[in-house]
N, C-alpha and C. Protein backbone atom coordinates (compact mmCIF):
# COMPACT_ATOMS: atom_id res chain seq x y z
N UNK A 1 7.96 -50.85 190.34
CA UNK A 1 8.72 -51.89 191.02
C UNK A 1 10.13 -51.39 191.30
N UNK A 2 11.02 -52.31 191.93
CA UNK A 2 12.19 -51.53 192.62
C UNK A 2 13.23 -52.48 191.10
N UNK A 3 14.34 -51.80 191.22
CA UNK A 3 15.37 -51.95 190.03
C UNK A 3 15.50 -53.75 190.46
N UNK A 4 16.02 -54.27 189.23
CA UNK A 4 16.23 -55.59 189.14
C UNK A 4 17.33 -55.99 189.71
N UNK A 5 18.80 -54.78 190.02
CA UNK A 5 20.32 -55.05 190.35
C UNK A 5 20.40 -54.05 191.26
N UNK A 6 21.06 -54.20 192.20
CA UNK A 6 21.73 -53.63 193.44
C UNK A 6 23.18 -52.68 192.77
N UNK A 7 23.08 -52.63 191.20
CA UNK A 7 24.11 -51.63 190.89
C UNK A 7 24.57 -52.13 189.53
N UNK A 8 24.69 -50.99 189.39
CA UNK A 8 25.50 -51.13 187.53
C UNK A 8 23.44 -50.98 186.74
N UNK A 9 23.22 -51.57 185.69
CA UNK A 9 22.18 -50.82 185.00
C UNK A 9 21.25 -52.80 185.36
N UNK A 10 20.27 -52.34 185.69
CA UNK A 10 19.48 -52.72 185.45
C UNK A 10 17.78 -52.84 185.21
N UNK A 11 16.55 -53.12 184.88
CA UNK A 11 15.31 -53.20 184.42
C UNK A 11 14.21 -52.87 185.48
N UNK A 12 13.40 -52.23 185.73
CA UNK A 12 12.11 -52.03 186.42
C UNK A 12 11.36 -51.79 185.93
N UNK A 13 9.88 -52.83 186.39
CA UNK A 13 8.56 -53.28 185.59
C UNK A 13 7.48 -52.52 186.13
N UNK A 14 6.86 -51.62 185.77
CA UNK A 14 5.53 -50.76 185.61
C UNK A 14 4.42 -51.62 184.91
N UNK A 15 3.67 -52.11 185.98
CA UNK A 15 2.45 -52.64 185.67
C UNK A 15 1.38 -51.72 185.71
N UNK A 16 0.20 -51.28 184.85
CA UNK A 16 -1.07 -50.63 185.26
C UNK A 16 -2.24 -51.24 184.14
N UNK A 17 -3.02 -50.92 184.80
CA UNK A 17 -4.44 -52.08 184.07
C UNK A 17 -4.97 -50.65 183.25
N UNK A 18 -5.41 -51.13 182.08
CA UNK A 18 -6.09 -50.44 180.68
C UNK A 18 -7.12 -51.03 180.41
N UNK A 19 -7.33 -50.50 178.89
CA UNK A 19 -8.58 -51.36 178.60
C UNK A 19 -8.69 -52.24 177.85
N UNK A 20 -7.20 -52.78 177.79
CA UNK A 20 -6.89 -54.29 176.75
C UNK A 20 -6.32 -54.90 177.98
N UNK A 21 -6.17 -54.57 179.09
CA UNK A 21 -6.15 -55.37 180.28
C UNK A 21 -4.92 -55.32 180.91
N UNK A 22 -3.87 -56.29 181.68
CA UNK A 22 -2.92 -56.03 182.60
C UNK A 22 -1.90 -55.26 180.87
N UNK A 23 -1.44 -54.26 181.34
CA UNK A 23 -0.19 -54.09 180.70
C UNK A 23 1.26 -53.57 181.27
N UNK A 24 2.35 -53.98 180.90
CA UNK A 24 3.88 -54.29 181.98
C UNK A 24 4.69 -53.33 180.92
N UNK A 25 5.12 -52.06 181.48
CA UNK A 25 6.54 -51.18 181.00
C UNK A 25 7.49 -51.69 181.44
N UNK A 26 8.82 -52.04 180.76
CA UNK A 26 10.06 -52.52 180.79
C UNK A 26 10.83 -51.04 180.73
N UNK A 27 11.50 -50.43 181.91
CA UNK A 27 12.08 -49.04 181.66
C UNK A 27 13.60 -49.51 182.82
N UNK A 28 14.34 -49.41 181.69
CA UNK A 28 16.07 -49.48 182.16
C UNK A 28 16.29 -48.20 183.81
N UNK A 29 16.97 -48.94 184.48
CA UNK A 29 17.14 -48.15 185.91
C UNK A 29 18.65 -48.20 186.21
N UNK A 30 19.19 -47.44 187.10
CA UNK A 30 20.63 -47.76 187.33
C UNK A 30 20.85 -47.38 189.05
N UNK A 31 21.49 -48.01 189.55
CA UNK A 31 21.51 -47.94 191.28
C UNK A 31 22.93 -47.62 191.71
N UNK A 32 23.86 -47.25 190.29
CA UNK A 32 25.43 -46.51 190.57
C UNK A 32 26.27 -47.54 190.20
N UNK A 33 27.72 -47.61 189.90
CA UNK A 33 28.16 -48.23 189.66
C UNK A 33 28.66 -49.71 190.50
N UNK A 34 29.01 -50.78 190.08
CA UNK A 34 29.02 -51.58 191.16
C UNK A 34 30.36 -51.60 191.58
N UNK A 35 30.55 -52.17 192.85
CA UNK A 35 31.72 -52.73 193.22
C UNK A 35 32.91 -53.25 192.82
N UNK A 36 34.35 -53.18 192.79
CA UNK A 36 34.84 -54.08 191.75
C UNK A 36 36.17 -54.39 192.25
N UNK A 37 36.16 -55.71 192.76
CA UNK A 37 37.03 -55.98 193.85
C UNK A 37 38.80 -56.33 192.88
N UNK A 38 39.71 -56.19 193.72
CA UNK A 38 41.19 -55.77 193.02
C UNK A 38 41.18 -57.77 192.70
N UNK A 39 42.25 -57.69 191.62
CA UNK A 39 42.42 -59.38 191.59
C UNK A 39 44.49 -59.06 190.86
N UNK A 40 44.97 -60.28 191.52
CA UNK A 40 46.05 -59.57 191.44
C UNK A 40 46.48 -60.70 189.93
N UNK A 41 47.56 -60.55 189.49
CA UNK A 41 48.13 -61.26 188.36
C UNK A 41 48.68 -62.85 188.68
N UNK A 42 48.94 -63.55 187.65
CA UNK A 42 49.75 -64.57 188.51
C UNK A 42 51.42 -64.33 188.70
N UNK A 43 51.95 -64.90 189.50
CA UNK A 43 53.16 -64.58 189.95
C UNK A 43 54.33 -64.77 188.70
N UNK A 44 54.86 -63.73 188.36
CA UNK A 44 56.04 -63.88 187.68
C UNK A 44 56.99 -65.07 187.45
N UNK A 45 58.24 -64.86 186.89
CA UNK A 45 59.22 -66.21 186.49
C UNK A 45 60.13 -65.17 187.76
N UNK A 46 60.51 -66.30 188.48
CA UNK A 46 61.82 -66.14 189.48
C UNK A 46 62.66 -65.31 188.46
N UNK A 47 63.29 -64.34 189.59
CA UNK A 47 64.42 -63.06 188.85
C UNK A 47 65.72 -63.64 189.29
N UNK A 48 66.51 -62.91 188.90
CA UNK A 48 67.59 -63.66 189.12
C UNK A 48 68.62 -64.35 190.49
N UNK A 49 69.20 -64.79 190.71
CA UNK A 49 69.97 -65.61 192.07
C UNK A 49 71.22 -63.91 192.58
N UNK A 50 70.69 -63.82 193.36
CA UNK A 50 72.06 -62.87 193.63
C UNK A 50 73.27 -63.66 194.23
N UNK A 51 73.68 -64.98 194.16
CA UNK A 51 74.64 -65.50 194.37
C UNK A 51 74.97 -67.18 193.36
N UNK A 52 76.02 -67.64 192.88
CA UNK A 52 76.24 -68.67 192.07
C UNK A 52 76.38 -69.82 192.91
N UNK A 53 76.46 -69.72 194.65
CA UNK A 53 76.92 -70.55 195.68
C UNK A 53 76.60 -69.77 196.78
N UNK A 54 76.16 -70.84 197.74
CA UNK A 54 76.07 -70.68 199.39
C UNK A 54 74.59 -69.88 199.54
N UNK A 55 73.61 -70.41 199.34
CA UNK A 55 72.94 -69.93 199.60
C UNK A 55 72.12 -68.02 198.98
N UNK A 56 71.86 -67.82 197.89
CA UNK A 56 71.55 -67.00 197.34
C UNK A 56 69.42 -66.46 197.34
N UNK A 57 69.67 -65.08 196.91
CA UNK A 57 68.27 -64.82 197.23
C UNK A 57 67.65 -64.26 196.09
N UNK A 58 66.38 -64.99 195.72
CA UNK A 58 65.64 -64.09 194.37
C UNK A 58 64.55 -63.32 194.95
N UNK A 59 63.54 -63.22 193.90
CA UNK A 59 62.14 -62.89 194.30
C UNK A 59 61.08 -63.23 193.03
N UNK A 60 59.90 -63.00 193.13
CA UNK A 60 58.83 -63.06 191.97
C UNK A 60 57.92 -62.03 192.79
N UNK A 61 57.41 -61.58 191.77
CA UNK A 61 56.59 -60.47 191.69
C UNK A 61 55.11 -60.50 190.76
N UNK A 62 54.00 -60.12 191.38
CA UNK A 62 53.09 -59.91 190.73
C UNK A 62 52.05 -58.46 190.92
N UNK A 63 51.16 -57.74 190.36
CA UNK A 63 50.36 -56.97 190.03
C UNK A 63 49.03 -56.75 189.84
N UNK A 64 48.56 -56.08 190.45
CA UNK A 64 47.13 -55.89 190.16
C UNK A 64 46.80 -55.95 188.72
N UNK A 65 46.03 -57.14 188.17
CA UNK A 65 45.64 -56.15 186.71
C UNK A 65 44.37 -55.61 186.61
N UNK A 66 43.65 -55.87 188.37
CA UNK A 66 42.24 -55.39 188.13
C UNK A 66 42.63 -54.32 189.56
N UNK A 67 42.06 -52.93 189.47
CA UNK A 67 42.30 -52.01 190.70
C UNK A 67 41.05 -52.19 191.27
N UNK A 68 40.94 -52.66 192.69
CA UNK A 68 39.72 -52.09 193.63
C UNK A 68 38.96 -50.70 193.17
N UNK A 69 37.91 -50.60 192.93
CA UNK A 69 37.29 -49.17 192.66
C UNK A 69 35.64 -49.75 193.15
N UNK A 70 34.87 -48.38 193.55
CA UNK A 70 33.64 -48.30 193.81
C UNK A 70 33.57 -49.49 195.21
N UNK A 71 34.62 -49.23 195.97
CA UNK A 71 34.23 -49.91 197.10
C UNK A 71 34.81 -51.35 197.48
N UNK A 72 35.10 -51.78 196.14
CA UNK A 72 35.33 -53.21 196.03
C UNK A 72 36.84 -53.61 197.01
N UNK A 73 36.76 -54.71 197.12
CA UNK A 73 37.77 -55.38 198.09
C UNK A 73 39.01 -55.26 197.57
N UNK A 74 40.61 -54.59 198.37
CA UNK A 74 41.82 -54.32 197.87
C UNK A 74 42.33 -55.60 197.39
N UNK A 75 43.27 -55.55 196.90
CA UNK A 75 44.14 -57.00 196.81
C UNK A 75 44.94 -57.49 198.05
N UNK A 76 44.74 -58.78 198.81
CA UNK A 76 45.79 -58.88 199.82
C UNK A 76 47.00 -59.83 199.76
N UNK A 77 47.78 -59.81 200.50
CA UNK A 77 48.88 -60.09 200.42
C UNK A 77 50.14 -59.17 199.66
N UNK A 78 51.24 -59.83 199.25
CA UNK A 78 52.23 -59.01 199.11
C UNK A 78 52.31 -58.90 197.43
N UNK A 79 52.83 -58.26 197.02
CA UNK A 79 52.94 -58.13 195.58
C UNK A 79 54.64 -58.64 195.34
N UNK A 80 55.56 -58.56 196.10
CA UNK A 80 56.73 -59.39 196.04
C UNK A 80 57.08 -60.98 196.94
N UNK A 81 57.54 -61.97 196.48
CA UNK A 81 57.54 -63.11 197.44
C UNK A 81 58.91 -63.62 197.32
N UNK A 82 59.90 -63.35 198.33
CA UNK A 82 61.58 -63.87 197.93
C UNK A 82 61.68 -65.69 198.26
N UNK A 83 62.61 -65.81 197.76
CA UNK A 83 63.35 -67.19 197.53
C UNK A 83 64.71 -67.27 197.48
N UNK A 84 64.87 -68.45 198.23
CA UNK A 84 66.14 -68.96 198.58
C UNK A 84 66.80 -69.67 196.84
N UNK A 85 68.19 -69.43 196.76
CA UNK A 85 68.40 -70.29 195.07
C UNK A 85 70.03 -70.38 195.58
N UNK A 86 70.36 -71.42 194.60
CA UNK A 86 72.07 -72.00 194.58
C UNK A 86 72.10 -72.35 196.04
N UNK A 87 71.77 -72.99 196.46
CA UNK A 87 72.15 -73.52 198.08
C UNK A 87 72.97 -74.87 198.08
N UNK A 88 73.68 -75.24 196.75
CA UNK A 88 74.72 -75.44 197.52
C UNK A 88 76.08 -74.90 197.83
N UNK A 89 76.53 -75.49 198.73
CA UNK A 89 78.06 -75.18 199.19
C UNK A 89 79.16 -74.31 197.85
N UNK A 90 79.91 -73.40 197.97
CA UNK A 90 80.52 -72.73 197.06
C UNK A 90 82.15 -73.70 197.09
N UNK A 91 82.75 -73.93 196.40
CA UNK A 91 83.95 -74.32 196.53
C UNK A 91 85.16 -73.26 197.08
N UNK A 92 85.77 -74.25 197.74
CA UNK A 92 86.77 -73.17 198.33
C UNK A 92 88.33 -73.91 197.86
N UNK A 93 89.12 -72.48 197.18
CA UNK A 93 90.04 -73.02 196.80
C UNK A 93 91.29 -73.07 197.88
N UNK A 94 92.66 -73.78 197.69
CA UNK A 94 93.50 -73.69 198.37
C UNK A 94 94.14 -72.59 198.70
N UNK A 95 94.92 -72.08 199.72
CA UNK A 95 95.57 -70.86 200.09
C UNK A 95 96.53 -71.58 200.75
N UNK A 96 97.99 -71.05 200.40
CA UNK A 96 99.23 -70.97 201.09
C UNK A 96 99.05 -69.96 202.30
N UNK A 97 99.94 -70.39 203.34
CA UNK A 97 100.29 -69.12 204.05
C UNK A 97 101.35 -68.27 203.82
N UNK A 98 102.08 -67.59 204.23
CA UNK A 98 103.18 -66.48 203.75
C UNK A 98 104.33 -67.57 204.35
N UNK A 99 105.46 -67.07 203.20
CA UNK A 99 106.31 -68.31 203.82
C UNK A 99 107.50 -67.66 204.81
N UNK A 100 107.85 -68.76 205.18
CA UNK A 100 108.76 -68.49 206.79
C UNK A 100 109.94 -67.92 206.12
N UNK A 101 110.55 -67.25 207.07
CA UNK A 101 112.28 -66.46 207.06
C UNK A 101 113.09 -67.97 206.10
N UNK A 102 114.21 -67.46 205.72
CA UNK A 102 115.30 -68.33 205.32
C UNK A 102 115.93 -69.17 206.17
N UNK A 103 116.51 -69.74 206.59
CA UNK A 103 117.20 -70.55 207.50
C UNK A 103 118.82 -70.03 207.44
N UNK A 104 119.55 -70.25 208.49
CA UNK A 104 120.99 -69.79 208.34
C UNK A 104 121.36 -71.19 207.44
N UNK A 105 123.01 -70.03 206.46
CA UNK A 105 123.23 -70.79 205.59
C UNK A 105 123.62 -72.05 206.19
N UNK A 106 124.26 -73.07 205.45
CA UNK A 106 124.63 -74.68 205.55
C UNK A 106 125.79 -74.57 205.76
N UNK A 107 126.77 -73.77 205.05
CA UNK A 107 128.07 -73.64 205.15
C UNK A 107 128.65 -72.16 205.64
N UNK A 108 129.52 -72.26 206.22
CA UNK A 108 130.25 -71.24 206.67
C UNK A 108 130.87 -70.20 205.36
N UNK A 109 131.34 -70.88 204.36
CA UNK A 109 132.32 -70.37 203.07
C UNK A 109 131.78 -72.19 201.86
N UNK A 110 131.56 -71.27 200.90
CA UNK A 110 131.06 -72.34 199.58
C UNK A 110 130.15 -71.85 199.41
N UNK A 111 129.58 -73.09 199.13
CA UNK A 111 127.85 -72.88 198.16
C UNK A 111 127.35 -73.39 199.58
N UNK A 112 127.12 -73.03 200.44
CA UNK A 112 125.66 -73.58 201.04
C UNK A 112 124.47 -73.21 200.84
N UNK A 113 123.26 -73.55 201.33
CA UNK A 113 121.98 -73.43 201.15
C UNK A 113 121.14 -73.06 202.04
N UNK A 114 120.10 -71.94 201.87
CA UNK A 114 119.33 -71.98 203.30
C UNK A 114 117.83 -72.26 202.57
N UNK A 115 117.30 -72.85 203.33
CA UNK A 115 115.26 -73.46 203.51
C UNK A 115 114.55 -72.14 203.92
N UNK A 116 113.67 -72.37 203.05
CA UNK A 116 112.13 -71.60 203.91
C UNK A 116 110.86 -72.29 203.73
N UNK A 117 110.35 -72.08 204.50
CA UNK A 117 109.36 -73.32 204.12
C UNK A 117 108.01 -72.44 204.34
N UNK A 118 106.81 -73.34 203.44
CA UNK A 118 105.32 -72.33 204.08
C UNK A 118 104.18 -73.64 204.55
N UNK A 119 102.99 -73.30 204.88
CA UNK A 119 102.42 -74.29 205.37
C UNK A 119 100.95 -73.97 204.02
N UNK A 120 99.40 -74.90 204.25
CA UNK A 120 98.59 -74.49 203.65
C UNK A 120 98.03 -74.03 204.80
N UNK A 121 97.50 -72.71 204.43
CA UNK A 121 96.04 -72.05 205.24
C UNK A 121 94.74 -72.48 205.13
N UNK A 122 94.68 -72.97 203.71
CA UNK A 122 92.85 -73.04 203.72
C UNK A 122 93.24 -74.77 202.81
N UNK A 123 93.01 -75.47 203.17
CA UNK A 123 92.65 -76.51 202.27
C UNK A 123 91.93 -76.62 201.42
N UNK A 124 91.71 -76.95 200.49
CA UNK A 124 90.44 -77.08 199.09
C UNK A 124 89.33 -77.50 199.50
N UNK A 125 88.33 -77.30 198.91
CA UNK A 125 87.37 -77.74 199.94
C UNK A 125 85.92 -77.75 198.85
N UNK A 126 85.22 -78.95 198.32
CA UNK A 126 83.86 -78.69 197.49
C UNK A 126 84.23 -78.37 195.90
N UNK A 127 85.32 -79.50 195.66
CA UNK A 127 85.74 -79.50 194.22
C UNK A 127 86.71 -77.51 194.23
N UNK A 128 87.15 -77.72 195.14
CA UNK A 128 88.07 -75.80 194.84
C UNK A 128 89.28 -76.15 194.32
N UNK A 129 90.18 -75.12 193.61
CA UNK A 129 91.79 -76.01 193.07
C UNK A 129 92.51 -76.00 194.46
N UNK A 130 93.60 -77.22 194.32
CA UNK A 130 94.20 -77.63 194.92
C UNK A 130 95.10 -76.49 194.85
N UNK A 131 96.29 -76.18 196.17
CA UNK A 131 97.25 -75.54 196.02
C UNK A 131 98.34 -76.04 194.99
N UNK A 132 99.21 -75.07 194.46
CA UNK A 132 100.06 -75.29 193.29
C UNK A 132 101.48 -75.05 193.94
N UNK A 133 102.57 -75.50 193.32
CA UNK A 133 103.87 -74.84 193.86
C UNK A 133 103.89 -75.57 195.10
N UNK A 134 105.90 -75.33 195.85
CA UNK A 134 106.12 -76.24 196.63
C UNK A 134 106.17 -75.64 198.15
N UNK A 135 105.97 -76.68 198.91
CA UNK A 135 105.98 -76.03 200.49
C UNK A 135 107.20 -75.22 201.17
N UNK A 136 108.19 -75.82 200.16
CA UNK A 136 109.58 -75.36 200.53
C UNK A 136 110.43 -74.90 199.87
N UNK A 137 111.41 -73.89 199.55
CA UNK A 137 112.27 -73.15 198.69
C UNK A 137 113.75 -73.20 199.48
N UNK A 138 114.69 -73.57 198.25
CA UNK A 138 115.92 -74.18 198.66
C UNK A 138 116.49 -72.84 197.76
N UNK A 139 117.70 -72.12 198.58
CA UNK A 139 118.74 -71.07 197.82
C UNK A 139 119.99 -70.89 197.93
């Protein structure tokens, strides 16, 4: 008779008639090794955020723990899968601009005084610190 499995080990039955009547040999056969299709792992724990704000990027990763061999079907898809993380908004703190020239003095002869003044450049913005110190300097 023909093998019982299309691969890896299996049984074929030899029947022939005697004189105690039908008798059946059980003799082990093998048709090569079988197939053995790849299976991949389950996906990892998210790695880390490459940013604390505005939009940052991870990944997870997984692995074959079974390799395709003897024919069998590869693993498909990707073995890395990225992700978006920290999406929200980053805070932005305050910025002065550079401050202006002095002003001519107040007085000709005494104590007079000259102003300089600066403006803000960036306003605070998403819980950022507020600017510190004054808009204007008196000397």
């Amino acid at each position: 008779s023909t093998c019982s499995t299309t691969c890896g080990g299996g049984q074929k039955t030899a029947s022939r008639f005697s004189n105690c009547g039908m008798e059946d040999r059980v003799a082990p056969c093998s048709m090569g090794d079988c197939p053995v299709n790849c299976q991949w792992s389950e996906w990892g724990s998210w790695g880390e955020c490459s940013q604390t704000c505005g939009v940052g990027s991870r990944s997870q990763t997984r692995y074959a723990v079974v390799e395709a061999s003897n024919g069998g079907a590869s693993c498909v898809g990707p073995s890395t899968k990225p992700g978006e993380c920290n999406t929200q908004v980053c805070p932005t703190d305050c910025e002065w601009d550079d401050w202006g020239s002095w002003s001519d003095c107040s007085l000709t002869c005494g104590a007079g005084k000259q102003v300089r003044a600066r403006t803000v450049g960036v306003q605070a913005a998403n819980g950022g610190a507020e600017c510190t110190g004054r808009a204007t300097a008196v000397q």
